[in-house]
PDB file of N, CA and C in Angstrom:
ATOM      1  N   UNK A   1     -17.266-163.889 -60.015  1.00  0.00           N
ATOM      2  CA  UNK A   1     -18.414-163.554 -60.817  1.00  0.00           C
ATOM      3  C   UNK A   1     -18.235-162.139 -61.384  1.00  0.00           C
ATOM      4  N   UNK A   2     -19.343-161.940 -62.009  1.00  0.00           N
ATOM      5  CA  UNK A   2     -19.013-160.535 -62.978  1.00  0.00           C
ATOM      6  C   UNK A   2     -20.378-160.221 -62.998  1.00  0.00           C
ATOM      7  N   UNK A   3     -20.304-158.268 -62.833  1.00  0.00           N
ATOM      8  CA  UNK A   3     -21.555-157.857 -63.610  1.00  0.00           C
ATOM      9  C   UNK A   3     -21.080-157.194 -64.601  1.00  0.00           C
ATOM     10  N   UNK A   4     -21.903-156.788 -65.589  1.00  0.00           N
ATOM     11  CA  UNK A   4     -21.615-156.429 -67.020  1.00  0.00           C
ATOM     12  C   UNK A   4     -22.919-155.659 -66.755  1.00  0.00           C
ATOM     13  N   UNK A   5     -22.211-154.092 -67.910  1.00  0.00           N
ATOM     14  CA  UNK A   5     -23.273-153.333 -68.187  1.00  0.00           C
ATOM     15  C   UNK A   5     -22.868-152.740 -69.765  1.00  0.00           C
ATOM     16  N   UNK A   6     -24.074-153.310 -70.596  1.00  0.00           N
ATOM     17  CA  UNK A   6     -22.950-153.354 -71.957  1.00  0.00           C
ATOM     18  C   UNK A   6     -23.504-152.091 -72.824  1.00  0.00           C
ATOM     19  N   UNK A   7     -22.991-151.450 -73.428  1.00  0.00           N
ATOM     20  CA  UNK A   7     -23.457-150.455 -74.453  1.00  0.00           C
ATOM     21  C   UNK A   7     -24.884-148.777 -73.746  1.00  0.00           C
ATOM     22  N   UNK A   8     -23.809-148.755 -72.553  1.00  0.00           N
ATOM     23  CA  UNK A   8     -24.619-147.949 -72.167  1.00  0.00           C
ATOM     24  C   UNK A   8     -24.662-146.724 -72.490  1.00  0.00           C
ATOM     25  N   UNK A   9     -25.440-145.793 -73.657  1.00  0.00           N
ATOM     26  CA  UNK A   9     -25.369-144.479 -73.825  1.00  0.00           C
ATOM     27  C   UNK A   9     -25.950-143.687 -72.840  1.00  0.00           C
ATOM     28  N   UNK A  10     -24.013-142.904 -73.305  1.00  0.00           N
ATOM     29  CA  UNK A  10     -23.987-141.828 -72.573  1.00  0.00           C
ATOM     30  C   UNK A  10     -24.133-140.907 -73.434  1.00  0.00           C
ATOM     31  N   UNK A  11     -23.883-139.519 -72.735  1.00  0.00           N
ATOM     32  CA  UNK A  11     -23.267-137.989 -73.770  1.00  0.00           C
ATOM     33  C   UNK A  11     -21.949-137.274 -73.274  1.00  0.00           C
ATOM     34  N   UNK A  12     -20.874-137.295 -73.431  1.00  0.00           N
ATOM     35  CA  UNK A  12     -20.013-136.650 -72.748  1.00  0.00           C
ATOM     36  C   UNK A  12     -19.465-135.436 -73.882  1.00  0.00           C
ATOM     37  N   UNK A  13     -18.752-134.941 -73.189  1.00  0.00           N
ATOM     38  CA  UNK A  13     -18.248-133.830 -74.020  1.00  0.00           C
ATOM     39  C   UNK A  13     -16.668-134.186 -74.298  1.00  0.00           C
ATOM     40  N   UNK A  14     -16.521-134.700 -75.081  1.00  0.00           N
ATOM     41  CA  UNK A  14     -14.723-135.403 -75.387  1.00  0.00           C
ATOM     42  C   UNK A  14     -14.274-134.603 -76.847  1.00  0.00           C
ATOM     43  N   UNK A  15     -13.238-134.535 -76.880  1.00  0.00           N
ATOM     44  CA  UNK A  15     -12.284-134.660 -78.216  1.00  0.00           C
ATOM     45  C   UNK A  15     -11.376-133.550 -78.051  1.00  0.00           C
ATOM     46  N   UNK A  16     -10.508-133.687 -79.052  1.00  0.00           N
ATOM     47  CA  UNK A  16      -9.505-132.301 -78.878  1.00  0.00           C
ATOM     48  C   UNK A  16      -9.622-131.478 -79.538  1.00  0.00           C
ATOM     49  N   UNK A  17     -10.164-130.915 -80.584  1.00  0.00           N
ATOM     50  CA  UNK A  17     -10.769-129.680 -80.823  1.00  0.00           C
ATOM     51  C   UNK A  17     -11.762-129.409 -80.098  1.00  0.00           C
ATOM     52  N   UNK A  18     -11.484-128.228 -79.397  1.00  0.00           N
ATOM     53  CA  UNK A  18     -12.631-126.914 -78.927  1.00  0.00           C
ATOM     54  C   UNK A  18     -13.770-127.692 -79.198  1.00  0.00           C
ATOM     55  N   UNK A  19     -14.103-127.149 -80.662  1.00  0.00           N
ATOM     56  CA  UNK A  19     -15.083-127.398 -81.152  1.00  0.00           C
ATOM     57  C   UNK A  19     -15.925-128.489 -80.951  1.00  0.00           C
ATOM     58  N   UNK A  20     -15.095-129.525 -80.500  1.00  0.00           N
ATOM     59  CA  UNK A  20     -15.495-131.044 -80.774  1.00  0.00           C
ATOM     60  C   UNK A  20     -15.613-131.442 -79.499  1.00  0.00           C
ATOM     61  N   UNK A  21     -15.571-130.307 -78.372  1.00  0.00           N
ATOM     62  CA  UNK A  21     -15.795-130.513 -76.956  1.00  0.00           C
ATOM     63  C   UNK A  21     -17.419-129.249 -76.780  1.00  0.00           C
ATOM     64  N   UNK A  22     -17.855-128.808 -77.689  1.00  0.00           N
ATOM     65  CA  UNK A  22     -19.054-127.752 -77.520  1.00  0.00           C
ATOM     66  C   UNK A  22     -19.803-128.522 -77.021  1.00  0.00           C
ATOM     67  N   UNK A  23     -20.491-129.680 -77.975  1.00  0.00           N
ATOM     68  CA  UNK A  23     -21.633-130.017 -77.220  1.00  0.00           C
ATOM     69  C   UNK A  23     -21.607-131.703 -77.209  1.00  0.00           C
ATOM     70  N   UNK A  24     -22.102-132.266 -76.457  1.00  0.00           N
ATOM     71  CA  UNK A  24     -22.307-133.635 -76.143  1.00  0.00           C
ATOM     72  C   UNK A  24     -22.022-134.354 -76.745  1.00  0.00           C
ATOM     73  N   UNK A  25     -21.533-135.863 -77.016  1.00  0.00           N
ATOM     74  CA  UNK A  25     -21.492-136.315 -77.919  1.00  0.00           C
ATOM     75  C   UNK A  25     -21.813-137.816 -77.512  1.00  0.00           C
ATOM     76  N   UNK A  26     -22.564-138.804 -78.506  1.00  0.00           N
ATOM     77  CA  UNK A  26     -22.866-140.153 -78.001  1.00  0.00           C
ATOM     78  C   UNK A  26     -21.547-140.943 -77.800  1.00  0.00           C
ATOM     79  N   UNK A  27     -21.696-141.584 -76.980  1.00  0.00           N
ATOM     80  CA  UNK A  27     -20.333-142.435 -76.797  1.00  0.00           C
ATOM     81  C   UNK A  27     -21.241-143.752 -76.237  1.00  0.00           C
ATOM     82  N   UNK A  28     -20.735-144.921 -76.144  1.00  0.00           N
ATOM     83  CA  UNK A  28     -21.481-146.211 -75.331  1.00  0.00           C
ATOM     84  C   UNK A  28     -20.074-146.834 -74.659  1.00  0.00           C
ATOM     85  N   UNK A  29     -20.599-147.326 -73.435  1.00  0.00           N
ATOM     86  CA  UNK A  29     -19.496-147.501 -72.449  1.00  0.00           C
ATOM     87  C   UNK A  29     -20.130-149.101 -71.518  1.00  0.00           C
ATOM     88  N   UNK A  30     -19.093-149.783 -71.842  1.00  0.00           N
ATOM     89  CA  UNK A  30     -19.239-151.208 -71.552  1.00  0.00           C
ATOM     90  C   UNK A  30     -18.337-151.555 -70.466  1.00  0.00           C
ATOM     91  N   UNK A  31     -19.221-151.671 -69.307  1.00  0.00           N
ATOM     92  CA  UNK A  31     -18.547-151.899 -67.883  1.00  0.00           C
ATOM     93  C   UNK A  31     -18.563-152.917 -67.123  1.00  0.00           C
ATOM     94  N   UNK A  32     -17.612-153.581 -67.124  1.00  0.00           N
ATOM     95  CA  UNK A  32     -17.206-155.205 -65.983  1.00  0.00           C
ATOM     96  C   UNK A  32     -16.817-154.915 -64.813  1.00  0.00           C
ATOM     97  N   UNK A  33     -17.687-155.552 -63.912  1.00  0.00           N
ATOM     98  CA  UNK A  33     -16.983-155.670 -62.683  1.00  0.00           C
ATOM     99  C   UNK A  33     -16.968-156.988 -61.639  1.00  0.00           C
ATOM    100  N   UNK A  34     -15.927-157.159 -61.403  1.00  0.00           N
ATOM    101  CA  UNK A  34     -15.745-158.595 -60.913  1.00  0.00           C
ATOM    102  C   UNK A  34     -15.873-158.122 -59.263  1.00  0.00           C
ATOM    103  N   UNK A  35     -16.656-159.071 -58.788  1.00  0.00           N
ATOM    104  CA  UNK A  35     -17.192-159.333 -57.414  1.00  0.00           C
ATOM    105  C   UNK A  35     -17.067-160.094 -56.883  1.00  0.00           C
ATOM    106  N   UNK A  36     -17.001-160.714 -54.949  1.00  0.00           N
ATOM    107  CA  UNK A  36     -17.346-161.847 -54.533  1.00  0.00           C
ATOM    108  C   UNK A  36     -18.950-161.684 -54.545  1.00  0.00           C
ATOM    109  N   UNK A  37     -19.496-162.476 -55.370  1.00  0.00           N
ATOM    110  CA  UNK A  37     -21.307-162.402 -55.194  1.00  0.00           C
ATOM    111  C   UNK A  37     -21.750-163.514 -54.310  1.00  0.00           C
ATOM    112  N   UNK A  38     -20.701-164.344 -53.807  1.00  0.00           N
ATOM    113  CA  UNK A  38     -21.126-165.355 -52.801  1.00  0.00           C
ATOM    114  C   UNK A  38     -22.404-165.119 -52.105  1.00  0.00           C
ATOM    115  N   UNK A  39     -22.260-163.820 -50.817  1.00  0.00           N
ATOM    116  CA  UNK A  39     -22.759-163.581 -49.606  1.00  0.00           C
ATOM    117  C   UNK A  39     -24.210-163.409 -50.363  1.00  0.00           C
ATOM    118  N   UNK A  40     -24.430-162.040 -51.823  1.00  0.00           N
ATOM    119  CA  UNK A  40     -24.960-161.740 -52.323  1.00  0.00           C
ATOM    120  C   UNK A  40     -26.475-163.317 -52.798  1.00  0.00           C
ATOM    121  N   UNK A  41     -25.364-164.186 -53.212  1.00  0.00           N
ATOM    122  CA  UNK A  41     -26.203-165.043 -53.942  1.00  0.00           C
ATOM    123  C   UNK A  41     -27.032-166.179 -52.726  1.00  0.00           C
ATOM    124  N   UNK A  42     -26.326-166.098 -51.666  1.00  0.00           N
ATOM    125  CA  UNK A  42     -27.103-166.791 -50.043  1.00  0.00           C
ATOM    126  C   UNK A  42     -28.800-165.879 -49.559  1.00  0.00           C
ATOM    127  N   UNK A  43     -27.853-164.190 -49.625  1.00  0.00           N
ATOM    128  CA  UNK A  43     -28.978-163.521 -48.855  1.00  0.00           C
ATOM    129  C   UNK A  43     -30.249-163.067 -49.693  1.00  0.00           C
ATOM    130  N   UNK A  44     -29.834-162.684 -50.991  1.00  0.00           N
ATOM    131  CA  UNK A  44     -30.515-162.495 -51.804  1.00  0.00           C
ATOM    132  C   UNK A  44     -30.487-160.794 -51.798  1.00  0.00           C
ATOM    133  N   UNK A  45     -30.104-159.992 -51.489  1.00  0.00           N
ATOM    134  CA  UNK A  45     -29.935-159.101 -51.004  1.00  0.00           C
ATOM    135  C   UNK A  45     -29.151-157.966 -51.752  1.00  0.00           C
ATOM    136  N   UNK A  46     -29.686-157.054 -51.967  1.00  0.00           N
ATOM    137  CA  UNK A  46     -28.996-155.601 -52.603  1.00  0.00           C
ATOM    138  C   UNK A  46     -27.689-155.088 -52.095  1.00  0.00           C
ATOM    139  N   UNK A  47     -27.915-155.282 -51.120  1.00  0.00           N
ATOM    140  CA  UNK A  47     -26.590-154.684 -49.963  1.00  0.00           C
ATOM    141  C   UNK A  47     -25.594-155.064 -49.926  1.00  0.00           C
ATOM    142  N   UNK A  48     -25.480-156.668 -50.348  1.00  0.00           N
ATOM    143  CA  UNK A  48     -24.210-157.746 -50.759  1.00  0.00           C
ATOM    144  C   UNK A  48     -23.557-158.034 -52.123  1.00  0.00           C
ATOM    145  N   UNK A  49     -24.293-156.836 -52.499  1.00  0.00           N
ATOM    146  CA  UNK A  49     -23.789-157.163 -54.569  1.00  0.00           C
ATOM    147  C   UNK A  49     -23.377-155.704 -54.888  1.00  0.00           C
ATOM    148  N   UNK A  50     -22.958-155.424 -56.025  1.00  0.00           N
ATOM    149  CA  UNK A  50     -23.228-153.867 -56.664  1.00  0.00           C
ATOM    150  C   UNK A  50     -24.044-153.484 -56.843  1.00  0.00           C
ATOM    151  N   UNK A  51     -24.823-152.891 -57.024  1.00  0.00           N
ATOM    152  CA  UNK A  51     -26.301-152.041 -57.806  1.00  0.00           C
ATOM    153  C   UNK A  51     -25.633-151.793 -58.989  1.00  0.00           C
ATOM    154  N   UNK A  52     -25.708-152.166 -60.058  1.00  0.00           N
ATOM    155  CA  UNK A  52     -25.614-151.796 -61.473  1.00  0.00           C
ATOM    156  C   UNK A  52     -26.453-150.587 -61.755  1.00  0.00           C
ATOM    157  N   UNK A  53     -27.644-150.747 -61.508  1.00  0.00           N
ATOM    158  CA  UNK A  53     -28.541-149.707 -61.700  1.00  0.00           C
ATOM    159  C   UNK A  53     -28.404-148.338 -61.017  1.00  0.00           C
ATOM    160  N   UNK A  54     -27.504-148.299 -59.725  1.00  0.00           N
ATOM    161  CA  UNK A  54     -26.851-147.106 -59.535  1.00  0.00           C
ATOM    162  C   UNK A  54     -25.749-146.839 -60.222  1.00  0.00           C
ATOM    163  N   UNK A  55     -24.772-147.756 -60.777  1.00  0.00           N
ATOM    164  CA  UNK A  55     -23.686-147.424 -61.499  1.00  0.00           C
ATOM    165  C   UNK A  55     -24.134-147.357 -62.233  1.00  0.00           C
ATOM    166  N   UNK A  56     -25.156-147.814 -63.471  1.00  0.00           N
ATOM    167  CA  UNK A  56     -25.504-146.843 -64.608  1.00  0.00           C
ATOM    168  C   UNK A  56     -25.816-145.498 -64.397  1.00  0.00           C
ATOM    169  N   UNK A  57     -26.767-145.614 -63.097  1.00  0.00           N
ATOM    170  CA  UNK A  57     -27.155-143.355 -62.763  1.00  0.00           C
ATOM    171  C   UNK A  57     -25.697-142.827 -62.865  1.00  0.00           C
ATOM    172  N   UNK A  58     -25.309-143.178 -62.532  1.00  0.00           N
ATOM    173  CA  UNK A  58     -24.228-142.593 -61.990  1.00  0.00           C
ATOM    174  C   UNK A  58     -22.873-142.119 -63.292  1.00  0.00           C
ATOM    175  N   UNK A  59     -23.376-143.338 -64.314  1.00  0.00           N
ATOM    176  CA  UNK A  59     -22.525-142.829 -65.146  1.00  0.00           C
ATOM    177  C   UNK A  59     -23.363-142.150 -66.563  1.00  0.00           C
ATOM    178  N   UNK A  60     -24.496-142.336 -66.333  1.00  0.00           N
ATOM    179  CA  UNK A  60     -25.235-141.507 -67.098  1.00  0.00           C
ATOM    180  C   UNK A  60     -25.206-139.845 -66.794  1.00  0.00           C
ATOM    181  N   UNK A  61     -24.717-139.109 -65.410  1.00  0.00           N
ATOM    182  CA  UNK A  61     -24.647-138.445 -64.920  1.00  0.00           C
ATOM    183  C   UNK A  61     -23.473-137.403 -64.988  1.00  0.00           C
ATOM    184  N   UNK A  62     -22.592-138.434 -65.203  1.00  0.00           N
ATOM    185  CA  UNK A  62     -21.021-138.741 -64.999  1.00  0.00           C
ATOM    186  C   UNK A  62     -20.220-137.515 -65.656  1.00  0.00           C
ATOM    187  N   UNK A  63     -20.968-137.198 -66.847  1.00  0.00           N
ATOM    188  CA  UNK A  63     -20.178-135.978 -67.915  1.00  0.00           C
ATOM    189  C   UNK A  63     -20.650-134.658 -67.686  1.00  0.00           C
ATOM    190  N   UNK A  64     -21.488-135.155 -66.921  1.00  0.00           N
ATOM    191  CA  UNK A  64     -22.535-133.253 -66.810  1.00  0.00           C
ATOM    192  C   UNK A  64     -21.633-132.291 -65.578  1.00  0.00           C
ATOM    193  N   UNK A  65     -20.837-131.319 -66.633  1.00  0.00           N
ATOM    194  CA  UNK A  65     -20.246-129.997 -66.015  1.00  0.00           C
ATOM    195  C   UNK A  65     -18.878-130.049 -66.313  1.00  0.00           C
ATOM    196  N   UNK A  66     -18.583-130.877 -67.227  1.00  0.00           N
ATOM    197  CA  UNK A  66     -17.167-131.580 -67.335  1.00  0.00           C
ATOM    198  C   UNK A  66     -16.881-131.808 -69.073  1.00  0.00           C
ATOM    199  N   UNK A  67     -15.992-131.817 -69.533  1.00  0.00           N
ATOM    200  CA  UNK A  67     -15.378-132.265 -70.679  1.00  0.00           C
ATOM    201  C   UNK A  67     -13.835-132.850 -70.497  1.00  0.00           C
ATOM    202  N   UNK A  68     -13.588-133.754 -71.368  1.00  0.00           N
ATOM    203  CA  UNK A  68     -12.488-134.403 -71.274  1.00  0.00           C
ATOM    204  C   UNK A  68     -11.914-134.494 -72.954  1.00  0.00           C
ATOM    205  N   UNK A  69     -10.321-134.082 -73.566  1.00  0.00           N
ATOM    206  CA  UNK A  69      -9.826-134.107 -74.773  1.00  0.00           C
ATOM    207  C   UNK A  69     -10.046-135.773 -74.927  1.00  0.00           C
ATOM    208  N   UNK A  70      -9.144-136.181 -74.482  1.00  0.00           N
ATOM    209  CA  UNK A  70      -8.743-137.830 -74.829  1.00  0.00           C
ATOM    210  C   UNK A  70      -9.929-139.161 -74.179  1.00  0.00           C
ATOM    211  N   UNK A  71     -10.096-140.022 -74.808  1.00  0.00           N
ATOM    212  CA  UNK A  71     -10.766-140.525 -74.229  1.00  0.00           C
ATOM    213  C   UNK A  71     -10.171-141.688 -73.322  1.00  0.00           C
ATOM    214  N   UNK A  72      -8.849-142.158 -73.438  1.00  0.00           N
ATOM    215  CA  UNK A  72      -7.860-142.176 -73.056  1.00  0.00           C
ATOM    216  C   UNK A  72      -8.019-141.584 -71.518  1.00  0.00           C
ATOM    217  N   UNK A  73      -8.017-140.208 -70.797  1.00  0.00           N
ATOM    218  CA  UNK A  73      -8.542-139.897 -69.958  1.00  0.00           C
ATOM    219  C   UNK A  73      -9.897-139.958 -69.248  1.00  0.00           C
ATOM    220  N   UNK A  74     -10.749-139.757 -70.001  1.00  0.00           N
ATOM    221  CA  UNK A  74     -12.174-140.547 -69.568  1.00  0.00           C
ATOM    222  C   UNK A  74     -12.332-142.049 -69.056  1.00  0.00           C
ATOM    223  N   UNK A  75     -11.853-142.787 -69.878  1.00  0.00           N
ATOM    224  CA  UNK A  75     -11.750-144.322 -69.140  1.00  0.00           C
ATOM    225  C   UNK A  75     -11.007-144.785 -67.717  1.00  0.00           C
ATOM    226  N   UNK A  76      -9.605-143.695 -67.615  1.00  0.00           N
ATOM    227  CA  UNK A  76      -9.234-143.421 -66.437  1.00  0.00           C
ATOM    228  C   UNK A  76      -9.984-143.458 -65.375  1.00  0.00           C
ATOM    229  N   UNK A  77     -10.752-142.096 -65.722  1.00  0.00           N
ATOM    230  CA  UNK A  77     -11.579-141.319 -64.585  1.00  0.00           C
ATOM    231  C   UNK A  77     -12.851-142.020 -64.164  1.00  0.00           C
ATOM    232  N   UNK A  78     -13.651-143.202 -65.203  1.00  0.00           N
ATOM    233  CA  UNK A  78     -14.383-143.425 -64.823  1.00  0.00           C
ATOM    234  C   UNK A  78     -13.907-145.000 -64.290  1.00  0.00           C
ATOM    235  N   UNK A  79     -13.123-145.702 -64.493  1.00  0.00           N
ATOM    236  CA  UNK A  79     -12.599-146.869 -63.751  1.00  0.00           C
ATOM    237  C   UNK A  79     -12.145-146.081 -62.121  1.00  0.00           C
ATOM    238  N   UNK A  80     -11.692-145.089 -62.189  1.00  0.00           N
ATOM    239  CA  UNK A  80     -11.546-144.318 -60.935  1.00  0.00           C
ATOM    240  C   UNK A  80     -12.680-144.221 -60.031  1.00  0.00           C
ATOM    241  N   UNK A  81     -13.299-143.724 -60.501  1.00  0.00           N
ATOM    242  CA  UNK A  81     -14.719-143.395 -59.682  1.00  0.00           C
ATOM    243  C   UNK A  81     -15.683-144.858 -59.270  1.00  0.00           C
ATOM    244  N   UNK A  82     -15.371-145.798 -60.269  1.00  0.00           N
ATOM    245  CA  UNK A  82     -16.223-146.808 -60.037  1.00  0.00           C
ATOM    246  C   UNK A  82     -16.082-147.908 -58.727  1.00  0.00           C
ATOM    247  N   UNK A  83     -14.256-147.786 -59.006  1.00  0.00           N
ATOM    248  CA  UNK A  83     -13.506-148.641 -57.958  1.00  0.00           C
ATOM    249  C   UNK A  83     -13.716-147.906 -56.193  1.00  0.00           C
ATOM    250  N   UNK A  84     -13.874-146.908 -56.675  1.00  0.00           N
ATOM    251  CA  UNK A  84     -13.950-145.829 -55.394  1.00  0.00           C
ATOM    252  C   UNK A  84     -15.374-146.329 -54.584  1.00  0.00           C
ATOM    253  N   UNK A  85     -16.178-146.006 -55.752  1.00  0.00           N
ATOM    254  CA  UNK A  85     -17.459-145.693 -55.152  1.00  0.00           C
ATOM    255  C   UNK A  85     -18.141-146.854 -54.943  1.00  0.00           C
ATOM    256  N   UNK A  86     -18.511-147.902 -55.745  1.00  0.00           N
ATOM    257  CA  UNK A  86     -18.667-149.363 -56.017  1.00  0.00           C
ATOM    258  C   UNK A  86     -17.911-150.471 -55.380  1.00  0.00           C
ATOM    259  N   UNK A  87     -16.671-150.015 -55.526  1.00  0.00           N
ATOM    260  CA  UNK A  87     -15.923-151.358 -54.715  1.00  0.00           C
ATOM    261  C   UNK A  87     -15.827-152.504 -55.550  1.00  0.00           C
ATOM    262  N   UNK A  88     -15.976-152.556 -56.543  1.00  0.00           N
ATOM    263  CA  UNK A  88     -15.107-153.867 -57.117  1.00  0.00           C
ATOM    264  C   UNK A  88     -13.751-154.450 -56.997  1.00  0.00           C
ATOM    265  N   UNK A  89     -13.950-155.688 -57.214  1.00  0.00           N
ATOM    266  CA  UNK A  89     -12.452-156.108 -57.300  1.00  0.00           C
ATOM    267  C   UNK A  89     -11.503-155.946 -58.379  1.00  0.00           C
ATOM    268  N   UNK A  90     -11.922-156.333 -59.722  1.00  0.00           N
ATOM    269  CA  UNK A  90     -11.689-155.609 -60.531  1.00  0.00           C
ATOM    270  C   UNK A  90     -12.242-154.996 -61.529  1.00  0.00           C
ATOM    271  N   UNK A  91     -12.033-154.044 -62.608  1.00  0.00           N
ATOM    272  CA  UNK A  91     -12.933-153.568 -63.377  1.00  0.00           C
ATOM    273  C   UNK A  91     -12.330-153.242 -64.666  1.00  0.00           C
ATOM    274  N   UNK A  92     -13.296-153.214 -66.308  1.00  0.00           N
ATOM    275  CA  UNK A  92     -12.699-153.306 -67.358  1.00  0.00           C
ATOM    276  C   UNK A  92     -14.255-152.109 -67.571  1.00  0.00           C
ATOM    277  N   UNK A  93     -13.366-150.919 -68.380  1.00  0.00           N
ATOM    278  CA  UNK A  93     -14.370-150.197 -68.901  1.00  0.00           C
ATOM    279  C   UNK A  93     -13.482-150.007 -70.500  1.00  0.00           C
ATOM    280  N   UNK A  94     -14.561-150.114 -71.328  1.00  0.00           N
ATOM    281  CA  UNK A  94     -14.569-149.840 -72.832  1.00  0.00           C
ATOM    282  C   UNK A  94     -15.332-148.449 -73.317  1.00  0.00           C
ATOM    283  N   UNK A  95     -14.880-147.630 -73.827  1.00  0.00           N
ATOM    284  CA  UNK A  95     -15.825-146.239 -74.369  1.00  0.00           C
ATOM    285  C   UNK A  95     -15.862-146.731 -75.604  1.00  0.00           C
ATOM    286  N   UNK A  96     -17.005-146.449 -76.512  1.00  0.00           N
ATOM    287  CA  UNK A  96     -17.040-146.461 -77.997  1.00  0.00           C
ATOM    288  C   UNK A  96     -17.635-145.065 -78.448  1.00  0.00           C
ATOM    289  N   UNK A  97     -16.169-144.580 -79.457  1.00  0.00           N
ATOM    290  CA  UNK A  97     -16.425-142.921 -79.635  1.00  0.00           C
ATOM    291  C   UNK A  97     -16.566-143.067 -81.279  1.00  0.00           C
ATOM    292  N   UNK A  98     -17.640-142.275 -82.064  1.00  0.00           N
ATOM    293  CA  UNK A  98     -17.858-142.462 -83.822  1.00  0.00           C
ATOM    294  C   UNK A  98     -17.230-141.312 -84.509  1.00  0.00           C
ATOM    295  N   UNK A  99     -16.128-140.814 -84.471  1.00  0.00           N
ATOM    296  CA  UNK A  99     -15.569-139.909 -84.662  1.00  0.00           C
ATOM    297  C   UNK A  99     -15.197-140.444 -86.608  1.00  0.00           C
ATOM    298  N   UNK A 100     -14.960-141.299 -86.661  1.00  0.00           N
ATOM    299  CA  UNK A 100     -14.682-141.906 -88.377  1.00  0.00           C
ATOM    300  C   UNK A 100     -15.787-142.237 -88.668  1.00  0.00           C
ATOM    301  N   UNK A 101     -16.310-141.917 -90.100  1.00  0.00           N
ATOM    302  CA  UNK A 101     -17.611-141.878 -90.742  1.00  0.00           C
ATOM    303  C   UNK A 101     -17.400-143.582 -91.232  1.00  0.00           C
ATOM    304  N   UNK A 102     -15.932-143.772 -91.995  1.00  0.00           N
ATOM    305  CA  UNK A 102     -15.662-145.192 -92.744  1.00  0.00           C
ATOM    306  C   UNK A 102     -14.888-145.952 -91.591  1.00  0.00           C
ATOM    307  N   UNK A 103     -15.568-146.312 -90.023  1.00  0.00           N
ATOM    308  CA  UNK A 103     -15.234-147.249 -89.381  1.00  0.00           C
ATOM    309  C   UNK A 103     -16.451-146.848 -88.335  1.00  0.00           C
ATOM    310  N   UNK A 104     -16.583-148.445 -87.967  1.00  0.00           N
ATOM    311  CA  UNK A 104     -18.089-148.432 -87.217  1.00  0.00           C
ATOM    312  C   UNK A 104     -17.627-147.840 -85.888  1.00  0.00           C
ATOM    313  N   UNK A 105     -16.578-147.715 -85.149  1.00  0.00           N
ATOM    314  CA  UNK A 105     -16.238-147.008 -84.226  1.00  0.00           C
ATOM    315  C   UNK A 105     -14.668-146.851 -83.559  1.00  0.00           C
ATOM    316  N   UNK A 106     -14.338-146.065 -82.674  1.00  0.00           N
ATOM    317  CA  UNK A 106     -13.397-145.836 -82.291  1.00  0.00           C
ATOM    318  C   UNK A 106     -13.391-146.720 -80.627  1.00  0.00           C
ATOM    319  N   UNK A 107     -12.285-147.164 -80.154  1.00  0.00           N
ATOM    320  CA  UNK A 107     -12.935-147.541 -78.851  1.00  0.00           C
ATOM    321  C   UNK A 107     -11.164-147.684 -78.272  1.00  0.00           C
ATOM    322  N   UNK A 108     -11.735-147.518 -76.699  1.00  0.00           N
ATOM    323  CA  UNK A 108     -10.465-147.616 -75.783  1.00  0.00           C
ATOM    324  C   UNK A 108     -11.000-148.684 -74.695  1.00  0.00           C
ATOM    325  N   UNK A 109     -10.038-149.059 -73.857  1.00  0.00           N
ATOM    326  CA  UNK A 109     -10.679-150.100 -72.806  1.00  0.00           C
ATOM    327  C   UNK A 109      -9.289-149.715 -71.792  1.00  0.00           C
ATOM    328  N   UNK A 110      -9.974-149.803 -70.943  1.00  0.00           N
ATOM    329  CA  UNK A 110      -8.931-150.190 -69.577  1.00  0.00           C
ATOM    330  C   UNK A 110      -9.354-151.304 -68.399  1.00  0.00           C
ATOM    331  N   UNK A 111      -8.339-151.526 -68.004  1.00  0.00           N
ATOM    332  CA  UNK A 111      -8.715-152.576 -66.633  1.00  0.00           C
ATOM    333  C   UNK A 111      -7.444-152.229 -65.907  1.00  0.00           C
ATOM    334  N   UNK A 112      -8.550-152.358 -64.347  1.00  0.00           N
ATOM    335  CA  UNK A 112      -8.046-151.727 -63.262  1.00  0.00           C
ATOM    336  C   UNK A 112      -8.493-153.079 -61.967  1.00  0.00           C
ATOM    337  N   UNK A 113      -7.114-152.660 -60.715  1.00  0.00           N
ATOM    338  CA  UNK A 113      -7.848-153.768 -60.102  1.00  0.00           C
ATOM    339  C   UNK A 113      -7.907-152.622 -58.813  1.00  0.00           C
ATOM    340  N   UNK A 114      -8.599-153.087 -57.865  1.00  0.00           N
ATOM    341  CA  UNK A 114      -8.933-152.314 -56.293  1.00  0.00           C
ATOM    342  C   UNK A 114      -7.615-152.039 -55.784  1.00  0.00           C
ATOM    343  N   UNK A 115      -6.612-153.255 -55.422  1.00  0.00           N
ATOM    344  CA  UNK A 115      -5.588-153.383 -54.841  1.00  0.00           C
ATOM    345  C   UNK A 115      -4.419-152.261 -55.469  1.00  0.00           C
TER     346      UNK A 115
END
């Protein structure tokens, strides 16, 4: 099974000019994570699934005190943290960065597994 958390704005501070790391910038970040939801779907129970709703805090949170050039590195770091902290089995994160005025967006994806 899978949870999905799709188009979640954030603000991070990304790019490689200086400049283009000053202040925040919108990005939306689309996060899969594959689970056994078995136990989850018997007990009914919080404790047996992910909390999405903490992994959104968490990545709403995620950029504050920090900047990153590439976003390329950001997708890293946050498939890092998720697998860590969350425990999925596996996970696919997408950033969408608007850096081109004549394209609806820029975007990277990675997938990562626990093992």
């Amino acid at each position: 099974m899978k949870i999905s958390i799709v188009d979640l704005q954030v603000f991070y501070r990304v790019g490689v000019p200086d400049e283009e790391r000053l202040q925040p910038q919108r990005l939306l970040l689309t996060v899969e994570m594959e689970f056994d939801f078995s136990t989850a779907a018997k007990t009914d129970s919080i404790a047996d699934t992910i909390d999405y709703f903490a992994v959104s805090q968490r990545l709403l949170k995620f950029g504050d005190g920090k900047s990153w050039k590439l976003i390329e590195k950001l997708v890293a770091d946050i498939c890092d943290m998720i697998l860590a902290d969350f425990k999925p089995e596996n996970i696919s994160v997408e950033i969408k960065k608007f850096p081109i005025p004549q394209a609806r967006y820029v975007s990277v994806m990675q997938k990562k597994s626990r093992s």
